[in-house]
Protein backbone atom coordinates (compact mmCIF):
# COMPACT_ATOMS: atom_id res chain seq x y z
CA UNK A 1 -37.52 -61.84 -75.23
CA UNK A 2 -38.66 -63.11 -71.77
CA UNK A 3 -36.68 -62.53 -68.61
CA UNK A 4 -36.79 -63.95 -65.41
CA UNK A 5 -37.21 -62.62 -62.07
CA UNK A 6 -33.70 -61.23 -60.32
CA UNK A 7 -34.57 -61.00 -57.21
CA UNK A 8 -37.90 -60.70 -54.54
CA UNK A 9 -39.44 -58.44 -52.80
CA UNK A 10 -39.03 -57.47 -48.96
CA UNK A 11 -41.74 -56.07 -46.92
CA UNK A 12 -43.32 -55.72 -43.08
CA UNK A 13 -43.47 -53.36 -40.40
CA UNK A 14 -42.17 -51.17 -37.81
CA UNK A 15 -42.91 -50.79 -34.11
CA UNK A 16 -42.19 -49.59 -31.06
CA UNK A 17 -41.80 -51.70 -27.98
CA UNK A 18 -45.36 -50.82 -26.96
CA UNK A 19 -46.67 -52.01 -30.34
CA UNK A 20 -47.48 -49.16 -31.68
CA UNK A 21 -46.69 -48.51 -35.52
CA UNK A 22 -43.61 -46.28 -35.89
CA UNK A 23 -44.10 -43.83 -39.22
CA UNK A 24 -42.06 -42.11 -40.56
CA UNK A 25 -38.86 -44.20 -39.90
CA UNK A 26 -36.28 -44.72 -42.52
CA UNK A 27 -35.82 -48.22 -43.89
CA UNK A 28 -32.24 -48.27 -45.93
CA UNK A 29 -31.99 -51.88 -47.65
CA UNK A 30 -27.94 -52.36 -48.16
CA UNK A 31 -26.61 -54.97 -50.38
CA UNK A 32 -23.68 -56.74 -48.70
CA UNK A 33 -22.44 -57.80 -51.65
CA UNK A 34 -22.75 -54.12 -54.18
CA UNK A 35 -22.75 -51.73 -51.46
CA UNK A 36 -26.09 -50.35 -53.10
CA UNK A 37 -28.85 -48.69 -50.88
CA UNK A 38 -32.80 -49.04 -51.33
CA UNK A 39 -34.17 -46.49 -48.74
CA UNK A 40 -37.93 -46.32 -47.64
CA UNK A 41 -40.17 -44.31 -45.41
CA UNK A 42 -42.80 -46.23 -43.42
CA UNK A 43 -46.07 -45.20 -43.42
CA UNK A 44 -48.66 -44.20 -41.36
CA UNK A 45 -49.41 -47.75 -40.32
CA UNK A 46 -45.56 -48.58 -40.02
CA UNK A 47 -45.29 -50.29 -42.91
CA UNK A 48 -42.53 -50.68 -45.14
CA UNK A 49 -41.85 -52.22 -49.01
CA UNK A 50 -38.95 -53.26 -51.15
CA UNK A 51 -41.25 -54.55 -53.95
CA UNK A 52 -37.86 -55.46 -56.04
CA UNK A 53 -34.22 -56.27 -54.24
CA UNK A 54 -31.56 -57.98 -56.27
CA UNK A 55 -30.58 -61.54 -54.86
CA UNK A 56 -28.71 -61.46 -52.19
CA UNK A 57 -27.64 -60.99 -48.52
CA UNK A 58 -28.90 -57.09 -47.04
CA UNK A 59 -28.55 -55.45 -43.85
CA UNK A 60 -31.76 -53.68 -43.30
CA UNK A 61 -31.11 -50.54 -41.17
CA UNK A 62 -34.11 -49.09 -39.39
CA UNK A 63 -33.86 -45.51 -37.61
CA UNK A 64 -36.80 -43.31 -36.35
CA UNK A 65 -36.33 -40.43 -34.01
CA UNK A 66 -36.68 -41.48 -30.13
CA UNK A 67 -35.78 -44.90 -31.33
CA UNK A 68 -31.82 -46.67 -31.36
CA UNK A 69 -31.23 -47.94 -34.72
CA UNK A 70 -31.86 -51.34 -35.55
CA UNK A 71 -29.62 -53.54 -38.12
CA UNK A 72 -31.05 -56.96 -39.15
CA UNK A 73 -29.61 -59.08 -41.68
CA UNK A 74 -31.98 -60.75 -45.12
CA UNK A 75 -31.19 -62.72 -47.89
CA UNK A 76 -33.58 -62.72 -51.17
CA UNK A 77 -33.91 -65.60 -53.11
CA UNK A 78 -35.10 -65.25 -56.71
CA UNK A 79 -39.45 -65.03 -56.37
CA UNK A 80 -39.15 -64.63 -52.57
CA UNK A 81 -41.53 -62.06 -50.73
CA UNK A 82 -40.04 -62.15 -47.29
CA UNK A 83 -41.90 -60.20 -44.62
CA UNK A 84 -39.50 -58.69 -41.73
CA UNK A 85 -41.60 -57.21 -39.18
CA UNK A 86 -39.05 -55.03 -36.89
CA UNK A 87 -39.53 -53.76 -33.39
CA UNK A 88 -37.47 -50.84 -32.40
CA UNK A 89 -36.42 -49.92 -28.85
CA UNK A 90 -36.90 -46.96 -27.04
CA UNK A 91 -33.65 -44.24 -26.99
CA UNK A 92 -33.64 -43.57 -23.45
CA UNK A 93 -29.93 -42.17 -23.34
CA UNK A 94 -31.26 -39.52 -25.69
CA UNK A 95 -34.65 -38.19 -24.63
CA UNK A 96 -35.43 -35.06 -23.65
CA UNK A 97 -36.12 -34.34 -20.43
């Protein structure tokens, strides 16, 4: 039996206001719909990848230390590979002095 695709896949990546890549910062894909989380860990160039999310509307929460988190709302369509590339702003109430 053949199936079809459920869903895409979501991908980009993370900076800092500067432009520089932000690793290490925790990617949590949340269905709006289910309530179900997808979490990922950039890497070492920022990057970040949902190869598989169910159809749908997500809020994509991005947090990295240093950094205020950052919501953004997706949807995935059925064969979509949407590419959110997120830039996070500085923390400055929290910074150590």
């Amino acid at each position: 039996m053949v199936y079809g695709a459920v869903g895409g896949g979501l991908s980009g990546t993370v900076t800092g206001a500067n432009g520089a890549p932000v690793a290490g910062a925790r990617v949590v894909a949340v269905s709006t719909a289910q309530g179900v989380q997808t979490k990922a860990i950039t890497d070492a160039k920022g990057g970040y990848r949902f190869p598989v999310l169910t159809v749908g509307q997500y809020d994509l929460k991005v947090e990295a230390p240093g950094y205020k988190p950052s919501v953004h709302k997706v949807v995935i369509h059925v064969d979509d590979k949407v590419r959110l590339d997120i830039v996070l702003e500085p923390d400055t109430e929290h910074q150590v002095h």
